[in-house]
PDB file of N, CA and C in Angstrom:
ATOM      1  N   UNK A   1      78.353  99.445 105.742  1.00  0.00           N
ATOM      2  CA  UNK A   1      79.051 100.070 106.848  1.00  0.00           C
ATOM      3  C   UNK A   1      80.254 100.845 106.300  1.00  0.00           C
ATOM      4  N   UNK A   2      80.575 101.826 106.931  1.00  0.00           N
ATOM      5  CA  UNK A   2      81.627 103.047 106.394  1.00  0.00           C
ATOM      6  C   UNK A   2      82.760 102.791 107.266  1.00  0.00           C
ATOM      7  N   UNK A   3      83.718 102.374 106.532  1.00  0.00           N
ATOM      8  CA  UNK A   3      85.160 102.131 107.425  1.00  0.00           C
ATOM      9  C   UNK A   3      85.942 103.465 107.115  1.00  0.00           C
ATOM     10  N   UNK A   4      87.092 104.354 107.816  1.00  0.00           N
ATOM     11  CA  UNK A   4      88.191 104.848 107.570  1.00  0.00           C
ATOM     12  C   UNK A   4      89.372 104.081 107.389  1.00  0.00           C
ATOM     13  N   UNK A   5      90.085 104.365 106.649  1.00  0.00           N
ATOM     14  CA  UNK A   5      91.584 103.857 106.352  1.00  0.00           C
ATOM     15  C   UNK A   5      92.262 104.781 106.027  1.00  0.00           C
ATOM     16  N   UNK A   6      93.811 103.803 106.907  1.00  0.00           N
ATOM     17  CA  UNK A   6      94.776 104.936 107.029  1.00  0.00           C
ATOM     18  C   UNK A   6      95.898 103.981 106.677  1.00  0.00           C
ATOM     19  N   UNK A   7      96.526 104.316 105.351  1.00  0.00           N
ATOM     20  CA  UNK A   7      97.898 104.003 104.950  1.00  0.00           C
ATOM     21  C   UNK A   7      98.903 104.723 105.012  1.00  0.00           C
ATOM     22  N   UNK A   8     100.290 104.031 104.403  1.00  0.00           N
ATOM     23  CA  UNK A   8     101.357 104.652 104.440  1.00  0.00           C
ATOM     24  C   UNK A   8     101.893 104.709 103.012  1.00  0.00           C
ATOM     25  N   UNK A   9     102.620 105.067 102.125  1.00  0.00           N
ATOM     26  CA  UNK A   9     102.852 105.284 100.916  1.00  0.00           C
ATOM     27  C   UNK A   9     104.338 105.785 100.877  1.00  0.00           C
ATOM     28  N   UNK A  10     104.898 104.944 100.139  1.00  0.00           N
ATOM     29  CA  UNK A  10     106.814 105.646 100.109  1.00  0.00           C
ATOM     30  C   UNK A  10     106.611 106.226  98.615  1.00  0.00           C
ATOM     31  N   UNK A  11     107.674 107.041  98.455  1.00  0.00           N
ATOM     32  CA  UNK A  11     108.066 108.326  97.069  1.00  0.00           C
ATOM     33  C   UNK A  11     109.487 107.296  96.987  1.00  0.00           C
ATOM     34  N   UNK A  12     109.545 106.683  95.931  1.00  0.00           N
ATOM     35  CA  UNK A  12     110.818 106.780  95.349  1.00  0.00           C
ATOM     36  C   UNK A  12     111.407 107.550  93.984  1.00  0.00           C
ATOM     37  N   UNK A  13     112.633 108.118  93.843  1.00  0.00           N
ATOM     38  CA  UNK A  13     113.208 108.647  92.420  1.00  0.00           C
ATOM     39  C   UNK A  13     114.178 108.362  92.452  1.00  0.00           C
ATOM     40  N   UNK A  14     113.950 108.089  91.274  1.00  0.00           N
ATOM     41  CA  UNK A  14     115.210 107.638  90.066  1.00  0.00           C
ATOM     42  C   UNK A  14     116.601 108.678  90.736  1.00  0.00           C
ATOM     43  N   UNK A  15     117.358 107.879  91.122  1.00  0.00           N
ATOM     44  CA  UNK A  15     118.862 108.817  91.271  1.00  0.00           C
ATOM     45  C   UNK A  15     118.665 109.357  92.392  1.00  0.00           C
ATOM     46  N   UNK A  16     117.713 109.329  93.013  1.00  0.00           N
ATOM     47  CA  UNK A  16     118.042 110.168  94.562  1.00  0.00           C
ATOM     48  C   UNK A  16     117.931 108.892  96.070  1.00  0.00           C
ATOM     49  N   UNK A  17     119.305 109.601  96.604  1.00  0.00           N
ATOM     50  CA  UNK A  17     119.801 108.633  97.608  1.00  0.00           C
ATOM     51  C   UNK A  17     119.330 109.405  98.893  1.00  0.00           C
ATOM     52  N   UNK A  18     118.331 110.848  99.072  1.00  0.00           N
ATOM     53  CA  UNK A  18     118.889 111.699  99.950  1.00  0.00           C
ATOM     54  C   UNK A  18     117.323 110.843 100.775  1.00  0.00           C
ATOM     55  N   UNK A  19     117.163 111.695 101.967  1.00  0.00           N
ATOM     56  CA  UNK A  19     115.587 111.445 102.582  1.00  0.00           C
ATOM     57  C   UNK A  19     114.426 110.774 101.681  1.00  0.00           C
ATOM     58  N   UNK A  20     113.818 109.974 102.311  1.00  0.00           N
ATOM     59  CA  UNK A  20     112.785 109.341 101.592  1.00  0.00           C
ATOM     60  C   UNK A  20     111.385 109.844 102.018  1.00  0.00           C
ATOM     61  N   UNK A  21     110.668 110.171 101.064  1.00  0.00           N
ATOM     62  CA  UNK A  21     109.011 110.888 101.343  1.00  0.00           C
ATOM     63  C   UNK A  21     108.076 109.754 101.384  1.00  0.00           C
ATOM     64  N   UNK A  22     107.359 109.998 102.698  1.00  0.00           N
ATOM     65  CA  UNK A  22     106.220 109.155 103.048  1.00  0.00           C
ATOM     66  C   UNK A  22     105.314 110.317 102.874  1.00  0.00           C
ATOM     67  N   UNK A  23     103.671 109.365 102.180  1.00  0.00           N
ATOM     68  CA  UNK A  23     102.599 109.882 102.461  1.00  0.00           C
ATOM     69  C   UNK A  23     101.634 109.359 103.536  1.00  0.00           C
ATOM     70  N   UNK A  24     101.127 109.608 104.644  1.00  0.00           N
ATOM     71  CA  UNK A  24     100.058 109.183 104.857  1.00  0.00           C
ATOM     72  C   UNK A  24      98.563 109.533 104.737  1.00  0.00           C
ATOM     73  N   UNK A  25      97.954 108.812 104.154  1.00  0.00           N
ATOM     74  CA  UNK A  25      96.826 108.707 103.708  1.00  0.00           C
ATOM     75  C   UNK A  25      95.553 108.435 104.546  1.00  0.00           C
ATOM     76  N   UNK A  26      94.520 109.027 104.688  1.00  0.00           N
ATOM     77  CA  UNK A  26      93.049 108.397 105.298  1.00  0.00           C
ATOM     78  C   UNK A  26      92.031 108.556 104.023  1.00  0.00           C
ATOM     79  N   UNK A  27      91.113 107.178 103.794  1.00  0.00           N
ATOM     80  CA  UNK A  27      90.202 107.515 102.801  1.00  0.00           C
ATOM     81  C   UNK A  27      88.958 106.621 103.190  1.00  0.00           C
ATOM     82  N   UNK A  28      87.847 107.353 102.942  1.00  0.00           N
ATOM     83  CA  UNK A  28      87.041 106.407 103.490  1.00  0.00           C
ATOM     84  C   UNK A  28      86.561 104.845 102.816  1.00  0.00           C
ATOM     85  N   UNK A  29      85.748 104.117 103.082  1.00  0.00           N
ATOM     86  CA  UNK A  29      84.987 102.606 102.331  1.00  0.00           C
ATOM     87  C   UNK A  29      83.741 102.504 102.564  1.00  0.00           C
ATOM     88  N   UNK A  30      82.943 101.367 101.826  1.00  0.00           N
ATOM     89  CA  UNK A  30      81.246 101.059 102.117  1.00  0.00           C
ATOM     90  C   UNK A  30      81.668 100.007 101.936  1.00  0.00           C
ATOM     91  N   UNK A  31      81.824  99.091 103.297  1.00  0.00           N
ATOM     92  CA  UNK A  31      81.434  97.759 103.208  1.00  0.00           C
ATOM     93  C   UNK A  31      80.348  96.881 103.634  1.00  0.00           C
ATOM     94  N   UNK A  32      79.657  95.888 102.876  1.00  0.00           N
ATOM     95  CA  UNK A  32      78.699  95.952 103.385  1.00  0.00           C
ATOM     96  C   UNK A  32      78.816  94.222 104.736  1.00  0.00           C
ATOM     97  N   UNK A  33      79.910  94.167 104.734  1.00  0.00           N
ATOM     98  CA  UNK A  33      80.466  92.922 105.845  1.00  0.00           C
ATOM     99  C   UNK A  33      81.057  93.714 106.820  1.00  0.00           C
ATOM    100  N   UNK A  34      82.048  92.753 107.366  1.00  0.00           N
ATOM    101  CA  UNK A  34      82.653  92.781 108.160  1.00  0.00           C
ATOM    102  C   UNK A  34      84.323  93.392 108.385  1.00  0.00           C
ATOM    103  N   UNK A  35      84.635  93.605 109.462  1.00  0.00           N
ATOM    104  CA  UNK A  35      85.725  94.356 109.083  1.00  0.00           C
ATOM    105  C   UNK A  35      87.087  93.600 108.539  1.00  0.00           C
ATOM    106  N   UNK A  36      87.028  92.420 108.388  1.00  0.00           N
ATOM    107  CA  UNK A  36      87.822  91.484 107.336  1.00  0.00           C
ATOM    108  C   UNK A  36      87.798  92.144 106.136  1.00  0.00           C
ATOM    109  N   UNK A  37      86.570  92.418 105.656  1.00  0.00           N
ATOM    110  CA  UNK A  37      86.359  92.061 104.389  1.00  0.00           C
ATOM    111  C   UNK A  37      86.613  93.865 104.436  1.00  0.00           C
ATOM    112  N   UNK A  38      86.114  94.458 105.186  1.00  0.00           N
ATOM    113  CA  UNK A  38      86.554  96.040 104.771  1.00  0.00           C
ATOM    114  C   UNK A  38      87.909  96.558 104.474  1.00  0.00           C
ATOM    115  N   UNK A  39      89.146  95.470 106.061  1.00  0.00           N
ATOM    116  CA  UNK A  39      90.202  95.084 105.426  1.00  0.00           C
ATOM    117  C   UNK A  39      90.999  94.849 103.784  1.00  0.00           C
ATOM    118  N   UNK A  40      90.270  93.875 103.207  1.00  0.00           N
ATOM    119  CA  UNK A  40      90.558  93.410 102.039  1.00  0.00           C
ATOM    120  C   UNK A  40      90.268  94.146 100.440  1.00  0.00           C
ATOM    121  N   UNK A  41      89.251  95.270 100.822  1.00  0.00           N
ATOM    122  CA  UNK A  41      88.790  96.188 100.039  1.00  0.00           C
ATOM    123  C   UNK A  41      89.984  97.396 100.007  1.00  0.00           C
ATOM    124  N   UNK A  42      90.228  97.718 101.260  1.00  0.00           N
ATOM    125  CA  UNK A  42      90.746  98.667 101.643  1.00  0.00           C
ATOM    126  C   UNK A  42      92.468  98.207 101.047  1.00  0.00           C
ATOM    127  N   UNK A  43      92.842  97.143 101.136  1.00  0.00           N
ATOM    128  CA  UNK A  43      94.089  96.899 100.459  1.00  0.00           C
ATOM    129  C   UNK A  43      94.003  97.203  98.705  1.00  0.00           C
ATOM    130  N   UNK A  44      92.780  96.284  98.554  1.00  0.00           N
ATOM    131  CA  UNK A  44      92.571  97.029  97.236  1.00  0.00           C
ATOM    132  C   UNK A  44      92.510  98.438  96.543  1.00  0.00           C
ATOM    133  N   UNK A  45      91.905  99.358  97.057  1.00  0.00           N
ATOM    134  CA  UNK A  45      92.078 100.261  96.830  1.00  0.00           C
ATOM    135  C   UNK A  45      93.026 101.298  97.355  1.00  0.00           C
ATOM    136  N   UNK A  46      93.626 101.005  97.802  1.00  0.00           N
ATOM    137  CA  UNK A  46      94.996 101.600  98.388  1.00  0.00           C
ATOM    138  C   UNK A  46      96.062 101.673  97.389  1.00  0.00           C
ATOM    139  N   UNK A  47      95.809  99.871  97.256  1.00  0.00           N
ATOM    140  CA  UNK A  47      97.209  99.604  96.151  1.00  0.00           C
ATOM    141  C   UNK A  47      96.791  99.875  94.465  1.00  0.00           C
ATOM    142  N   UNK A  48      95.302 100.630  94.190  1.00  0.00           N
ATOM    143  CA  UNK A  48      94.897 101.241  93.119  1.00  0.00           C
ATOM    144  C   UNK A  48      95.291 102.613  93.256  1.00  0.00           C
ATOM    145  N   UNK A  49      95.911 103.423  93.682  1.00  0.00           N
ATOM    146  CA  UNK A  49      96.640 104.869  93.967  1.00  0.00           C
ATOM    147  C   UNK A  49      98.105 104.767  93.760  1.00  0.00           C
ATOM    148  N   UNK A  50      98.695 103.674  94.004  1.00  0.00           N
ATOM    149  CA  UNK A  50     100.099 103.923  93.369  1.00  0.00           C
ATOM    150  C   UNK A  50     100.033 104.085  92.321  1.00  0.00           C
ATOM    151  N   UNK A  51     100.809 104.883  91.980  1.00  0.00           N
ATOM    152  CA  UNK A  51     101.407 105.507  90.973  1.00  0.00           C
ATOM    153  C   UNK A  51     102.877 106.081  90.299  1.00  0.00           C
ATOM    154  N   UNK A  52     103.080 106.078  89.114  1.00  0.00           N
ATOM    155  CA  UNK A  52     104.111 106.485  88.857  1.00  0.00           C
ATOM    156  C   UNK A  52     104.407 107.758  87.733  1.00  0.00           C
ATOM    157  N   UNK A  53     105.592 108.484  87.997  1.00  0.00           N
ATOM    158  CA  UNK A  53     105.496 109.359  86.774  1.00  0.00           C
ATOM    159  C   UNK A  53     106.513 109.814  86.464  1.00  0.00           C
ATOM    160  N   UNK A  54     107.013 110.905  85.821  1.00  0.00           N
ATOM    161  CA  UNK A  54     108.252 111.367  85.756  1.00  0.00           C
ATOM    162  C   UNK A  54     108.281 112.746  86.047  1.00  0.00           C
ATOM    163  N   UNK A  55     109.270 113.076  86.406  1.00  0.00           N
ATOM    164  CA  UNK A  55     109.554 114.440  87.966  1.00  0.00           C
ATOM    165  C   UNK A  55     110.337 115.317  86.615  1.00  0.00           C
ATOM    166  N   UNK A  56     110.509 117.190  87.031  1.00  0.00           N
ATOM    167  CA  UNK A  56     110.667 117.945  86.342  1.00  0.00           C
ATOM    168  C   UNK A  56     112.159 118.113  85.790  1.00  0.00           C
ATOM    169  N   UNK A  57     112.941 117.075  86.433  1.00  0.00           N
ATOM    170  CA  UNK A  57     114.372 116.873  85.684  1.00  0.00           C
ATOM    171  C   UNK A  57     114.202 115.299  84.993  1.00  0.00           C
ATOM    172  N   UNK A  58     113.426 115.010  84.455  1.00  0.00           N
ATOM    173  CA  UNK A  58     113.180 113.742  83.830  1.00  0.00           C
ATOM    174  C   UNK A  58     113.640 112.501  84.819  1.00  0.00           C
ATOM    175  N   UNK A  59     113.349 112.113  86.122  1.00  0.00           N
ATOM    176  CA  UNK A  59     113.612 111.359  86.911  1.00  0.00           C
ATOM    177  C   UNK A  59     112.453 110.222  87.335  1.00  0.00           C
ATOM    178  N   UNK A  60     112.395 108.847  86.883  1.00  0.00           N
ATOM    179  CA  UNK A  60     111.406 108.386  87.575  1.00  0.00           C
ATOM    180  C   UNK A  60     110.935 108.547  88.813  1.00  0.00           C
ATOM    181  N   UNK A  61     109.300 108.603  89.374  1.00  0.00           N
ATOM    182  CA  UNK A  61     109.124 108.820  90.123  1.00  0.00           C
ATOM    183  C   UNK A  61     107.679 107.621  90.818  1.00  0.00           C
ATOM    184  N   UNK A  62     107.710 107.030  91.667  1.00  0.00           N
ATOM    185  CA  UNK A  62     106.879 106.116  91.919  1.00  0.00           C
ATOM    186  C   UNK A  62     106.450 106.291  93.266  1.00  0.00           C
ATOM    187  N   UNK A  63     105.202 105.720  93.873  1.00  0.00           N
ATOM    188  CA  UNK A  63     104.458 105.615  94.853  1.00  0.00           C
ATOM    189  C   UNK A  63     103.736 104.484  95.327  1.00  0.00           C
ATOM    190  N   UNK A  64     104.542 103.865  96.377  1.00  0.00           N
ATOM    191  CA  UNK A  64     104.077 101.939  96.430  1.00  0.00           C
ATOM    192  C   UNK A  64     103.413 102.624  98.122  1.00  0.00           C
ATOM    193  N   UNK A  65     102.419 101.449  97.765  1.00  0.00           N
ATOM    194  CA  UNK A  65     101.470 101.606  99.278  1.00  0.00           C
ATOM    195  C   UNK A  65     102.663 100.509  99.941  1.00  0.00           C
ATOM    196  N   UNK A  66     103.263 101.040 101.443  1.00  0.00           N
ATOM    197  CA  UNK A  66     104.044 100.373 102.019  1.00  0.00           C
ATOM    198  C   UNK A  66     102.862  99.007 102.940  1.00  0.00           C
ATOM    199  N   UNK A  67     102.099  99.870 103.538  1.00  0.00           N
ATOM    200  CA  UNK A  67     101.125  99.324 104.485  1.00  0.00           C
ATOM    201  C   UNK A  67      99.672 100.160 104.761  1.00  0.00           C
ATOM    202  N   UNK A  68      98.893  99.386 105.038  1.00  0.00           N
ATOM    203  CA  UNK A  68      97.211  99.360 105.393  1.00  0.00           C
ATOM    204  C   UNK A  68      97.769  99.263 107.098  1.00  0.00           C
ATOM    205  N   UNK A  69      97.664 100.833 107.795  1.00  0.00           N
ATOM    206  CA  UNK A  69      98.140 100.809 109.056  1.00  0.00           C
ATOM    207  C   UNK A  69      96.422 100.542 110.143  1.00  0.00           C
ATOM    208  N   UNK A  70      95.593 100.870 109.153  1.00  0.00           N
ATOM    209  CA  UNK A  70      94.477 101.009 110.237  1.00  0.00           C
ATOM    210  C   UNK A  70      93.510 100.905 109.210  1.00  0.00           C
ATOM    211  N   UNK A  71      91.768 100.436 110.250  1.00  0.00           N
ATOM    212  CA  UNK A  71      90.822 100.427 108.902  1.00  0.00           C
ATOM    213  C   UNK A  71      89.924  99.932 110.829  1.00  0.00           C
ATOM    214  N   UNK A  72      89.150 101.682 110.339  1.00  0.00           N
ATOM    215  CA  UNK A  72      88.139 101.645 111.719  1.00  0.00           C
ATOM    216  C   UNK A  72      86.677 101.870 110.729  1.00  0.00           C
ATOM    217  N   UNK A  73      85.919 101.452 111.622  1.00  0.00           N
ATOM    218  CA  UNK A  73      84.618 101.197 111.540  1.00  0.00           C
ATOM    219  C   UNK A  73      84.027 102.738 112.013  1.00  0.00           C
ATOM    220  N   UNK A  74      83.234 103.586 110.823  1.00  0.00           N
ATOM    221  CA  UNK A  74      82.700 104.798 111.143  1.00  0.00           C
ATOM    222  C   UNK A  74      81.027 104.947 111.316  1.00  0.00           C
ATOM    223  N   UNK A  75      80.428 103.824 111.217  1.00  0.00           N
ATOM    224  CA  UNK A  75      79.259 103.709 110.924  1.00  0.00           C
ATOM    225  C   UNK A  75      77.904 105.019 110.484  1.00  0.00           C
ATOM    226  N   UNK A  76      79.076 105.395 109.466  1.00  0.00           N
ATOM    227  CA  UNK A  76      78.466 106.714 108.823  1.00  0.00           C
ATOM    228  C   UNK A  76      77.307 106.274 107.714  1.00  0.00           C
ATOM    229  N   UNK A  77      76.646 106.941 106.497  1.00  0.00           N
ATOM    230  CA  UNK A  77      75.473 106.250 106.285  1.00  0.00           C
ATOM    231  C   UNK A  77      75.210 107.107 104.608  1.00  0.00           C
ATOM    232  N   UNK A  78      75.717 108.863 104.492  1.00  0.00           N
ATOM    233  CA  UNK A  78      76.061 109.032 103.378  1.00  0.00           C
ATOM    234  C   UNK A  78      77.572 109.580 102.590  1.00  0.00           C
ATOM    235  N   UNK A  79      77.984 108.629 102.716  1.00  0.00           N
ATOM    236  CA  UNK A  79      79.614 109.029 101.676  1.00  0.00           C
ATOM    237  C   UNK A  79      79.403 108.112 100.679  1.00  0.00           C
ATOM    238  N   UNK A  80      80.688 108.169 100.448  1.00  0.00           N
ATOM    239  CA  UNK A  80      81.568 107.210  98.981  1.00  0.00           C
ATOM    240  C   UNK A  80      82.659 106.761  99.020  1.00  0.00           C
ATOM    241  N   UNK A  81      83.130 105.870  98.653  1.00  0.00           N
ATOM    242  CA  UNK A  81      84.069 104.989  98.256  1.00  0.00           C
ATOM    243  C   UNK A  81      85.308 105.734  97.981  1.00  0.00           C
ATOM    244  N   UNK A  82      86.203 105.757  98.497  1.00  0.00           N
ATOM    245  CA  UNK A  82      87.871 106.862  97.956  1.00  0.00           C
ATOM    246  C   UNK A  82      87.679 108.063  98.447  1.00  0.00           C
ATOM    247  N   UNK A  83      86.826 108.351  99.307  1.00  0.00           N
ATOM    248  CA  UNK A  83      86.965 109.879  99.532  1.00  0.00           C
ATOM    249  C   UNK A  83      88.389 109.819 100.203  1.00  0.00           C
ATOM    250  N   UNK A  84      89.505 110.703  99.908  1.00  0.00           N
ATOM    251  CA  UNK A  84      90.464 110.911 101.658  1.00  0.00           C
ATOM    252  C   UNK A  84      90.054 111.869 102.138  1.00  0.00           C
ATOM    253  N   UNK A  85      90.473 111.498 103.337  1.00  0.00           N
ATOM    254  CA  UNK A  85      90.226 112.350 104.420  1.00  0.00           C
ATOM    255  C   UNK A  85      91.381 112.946 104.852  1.00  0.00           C
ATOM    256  N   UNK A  86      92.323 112.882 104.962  1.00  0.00           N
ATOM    257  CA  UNK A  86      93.841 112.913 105.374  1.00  0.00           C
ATOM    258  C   UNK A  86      94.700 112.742 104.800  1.00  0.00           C
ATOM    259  N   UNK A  87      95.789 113.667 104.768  1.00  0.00           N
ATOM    260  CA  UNK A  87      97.228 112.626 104.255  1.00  0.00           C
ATOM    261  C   UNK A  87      98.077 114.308 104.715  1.00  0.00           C
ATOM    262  N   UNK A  88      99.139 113.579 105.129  1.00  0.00           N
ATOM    263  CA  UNK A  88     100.554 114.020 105.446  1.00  0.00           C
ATOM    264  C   UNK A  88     101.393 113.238 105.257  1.00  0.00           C
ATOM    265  N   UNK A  89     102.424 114.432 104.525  1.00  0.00           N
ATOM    266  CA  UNK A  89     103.634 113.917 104.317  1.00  0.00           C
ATOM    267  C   UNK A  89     104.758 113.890 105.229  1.00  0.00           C
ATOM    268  N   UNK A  90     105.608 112.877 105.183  1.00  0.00           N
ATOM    269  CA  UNK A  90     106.634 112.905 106.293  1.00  0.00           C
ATOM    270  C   UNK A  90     107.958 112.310 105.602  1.00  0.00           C
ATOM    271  N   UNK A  91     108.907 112.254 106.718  1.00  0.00           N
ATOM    272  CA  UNK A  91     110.241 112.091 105.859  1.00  0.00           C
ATOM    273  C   UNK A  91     110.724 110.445 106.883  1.00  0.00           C
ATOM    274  N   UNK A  92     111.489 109.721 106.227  1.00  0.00           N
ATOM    275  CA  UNK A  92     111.750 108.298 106.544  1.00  0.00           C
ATOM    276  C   UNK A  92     111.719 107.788 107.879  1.00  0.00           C
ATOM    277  N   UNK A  93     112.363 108.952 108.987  1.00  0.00           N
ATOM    278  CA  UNK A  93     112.871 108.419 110.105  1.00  0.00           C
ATOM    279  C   UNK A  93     111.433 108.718 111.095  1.00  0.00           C
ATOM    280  N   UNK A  94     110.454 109.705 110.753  1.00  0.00           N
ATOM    281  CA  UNK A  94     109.121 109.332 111.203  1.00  0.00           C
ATOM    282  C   UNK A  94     108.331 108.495 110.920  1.00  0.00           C
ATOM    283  N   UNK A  95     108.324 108.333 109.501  1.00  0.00           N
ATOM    284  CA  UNK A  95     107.629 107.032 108.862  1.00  0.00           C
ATOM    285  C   UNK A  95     108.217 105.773 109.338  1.00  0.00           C
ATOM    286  N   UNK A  96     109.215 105.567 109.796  1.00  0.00           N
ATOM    287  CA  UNK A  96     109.707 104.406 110.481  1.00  0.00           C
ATOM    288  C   UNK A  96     109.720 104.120 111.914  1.00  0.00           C
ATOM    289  N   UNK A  97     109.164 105.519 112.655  1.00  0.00           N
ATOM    290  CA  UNK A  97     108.948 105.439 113.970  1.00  0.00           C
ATOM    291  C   UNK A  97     107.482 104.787 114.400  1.00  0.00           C
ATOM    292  N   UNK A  98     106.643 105.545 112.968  1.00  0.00           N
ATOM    293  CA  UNK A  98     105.184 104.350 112.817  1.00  0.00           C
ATOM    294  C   UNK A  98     104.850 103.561 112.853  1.00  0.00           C
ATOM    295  N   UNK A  99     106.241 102.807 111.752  1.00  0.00           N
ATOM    296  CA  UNK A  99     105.895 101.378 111.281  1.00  0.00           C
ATOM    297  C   UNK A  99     106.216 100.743 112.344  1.00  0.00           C
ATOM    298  N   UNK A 100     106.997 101.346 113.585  1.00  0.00           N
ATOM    299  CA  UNK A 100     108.154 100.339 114.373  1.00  0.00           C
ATOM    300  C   UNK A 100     107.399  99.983 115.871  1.00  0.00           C
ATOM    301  N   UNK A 101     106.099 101.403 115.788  1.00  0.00           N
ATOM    302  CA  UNK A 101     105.449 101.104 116.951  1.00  0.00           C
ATOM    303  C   UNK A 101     103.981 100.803 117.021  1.00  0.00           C
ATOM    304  N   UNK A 102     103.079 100.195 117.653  1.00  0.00           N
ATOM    305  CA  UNK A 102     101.849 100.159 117.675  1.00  0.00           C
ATOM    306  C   UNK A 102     100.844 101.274 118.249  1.00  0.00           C
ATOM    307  N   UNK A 103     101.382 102.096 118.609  1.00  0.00           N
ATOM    308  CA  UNK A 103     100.533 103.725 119.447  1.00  0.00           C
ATOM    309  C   UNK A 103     101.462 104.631 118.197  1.00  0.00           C
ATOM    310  N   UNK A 104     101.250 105.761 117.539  1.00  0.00           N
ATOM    311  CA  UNK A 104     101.385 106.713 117.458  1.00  0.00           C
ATOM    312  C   UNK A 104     101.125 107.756 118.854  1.00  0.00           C
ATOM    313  N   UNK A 105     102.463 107.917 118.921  1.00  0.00           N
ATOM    314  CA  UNK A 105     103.273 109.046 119.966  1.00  0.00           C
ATOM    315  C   UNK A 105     103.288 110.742 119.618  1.00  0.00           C
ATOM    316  N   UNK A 106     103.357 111.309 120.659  1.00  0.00           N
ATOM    317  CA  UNK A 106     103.199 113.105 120.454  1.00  0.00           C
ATOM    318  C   UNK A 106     104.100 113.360 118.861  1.00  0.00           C
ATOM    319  N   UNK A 107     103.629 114.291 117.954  1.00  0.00           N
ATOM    320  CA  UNK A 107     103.990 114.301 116.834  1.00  0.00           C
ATOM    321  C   UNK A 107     105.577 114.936 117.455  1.00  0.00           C
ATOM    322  N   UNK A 108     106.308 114.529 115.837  1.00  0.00           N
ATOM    323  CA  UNK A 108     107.893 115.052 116.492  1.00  0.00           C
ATOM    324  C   UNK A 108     107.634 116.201 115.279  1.00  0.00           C
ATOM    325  N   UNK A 109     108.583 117.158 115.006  1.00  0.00           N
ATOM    326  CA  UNK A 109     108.876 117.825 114.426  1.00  0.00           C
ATOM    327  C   UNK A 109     109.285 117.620 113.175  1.00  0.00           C
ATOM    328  N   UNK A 110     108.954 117.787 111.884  1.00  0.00           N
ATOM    329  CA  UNK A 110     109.722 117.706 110.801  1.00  0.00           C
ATOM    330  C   UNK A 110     110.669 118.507 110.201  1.00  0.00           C
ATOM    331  N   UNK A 111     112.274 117.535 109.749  1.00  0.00           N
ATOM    332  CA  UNK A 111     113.060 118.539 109.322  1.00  0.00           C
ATOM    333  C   UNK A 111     113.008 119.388 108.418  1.00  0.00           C
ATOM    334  N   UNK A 112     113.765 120.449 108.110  1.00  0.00           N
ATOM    335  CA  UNK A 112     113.135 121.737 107.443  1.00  0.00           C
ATOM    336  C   UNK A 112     114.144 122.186 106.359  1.00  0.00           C
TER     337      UNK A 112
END
């Protein structure tokens, strides 16, 4: 069975105090259970995409999966494993309007 998943992902760097960058992510799964277990895959491979590196003024730069916000059942029949489907980036005080509610609300505007 083909689940979607949709995480959240924070940007941290070395030395910077200013706005914090969220990614959100959709990627698909093949599980062949239940949606527990598509759950538990889906953490796995989520938290196999963080990453880290160093940014063009020599600044560490890292990417921690914050949260596994969703993981729906697509009952699709030919994909693969990691495809994404989605991802937008956003800045802290939307990414925290996510985490804080259970509905995603009319998109707000991002600052510019």
């Amino acid at each position: 069975m083909w689940y979607s998943v949709e995480t959240l992902f924070r940007c941290d760097v070395q030395d910077e105090s200013n706005d914090v960058l969220y990614d959100k992510r959709i990627f698909l799964i093949n599980v062949e259970g239940n949606k527990s277990e598509a759950s538990k895959k889906a953490k796995k491979i989520a938290l196999s995409s963080e990453n880290a590196y160093e940014n063009f003024e020599g600044g560490d730069v890292s990417w921690h999966l914050i949260k596994v916000l969703e993981v729906q059942n697509l009952g699709e029949e030919e994909l693969y494993d990691g495809v994404e489907v989605f991802s937008r980036l956003m800045w802290e005080g939307e990414a925290q309007k996510i985490l804080n509610s259970k509905t995603v609300s009319q998109k707000k505007n991002r600052p510019k």
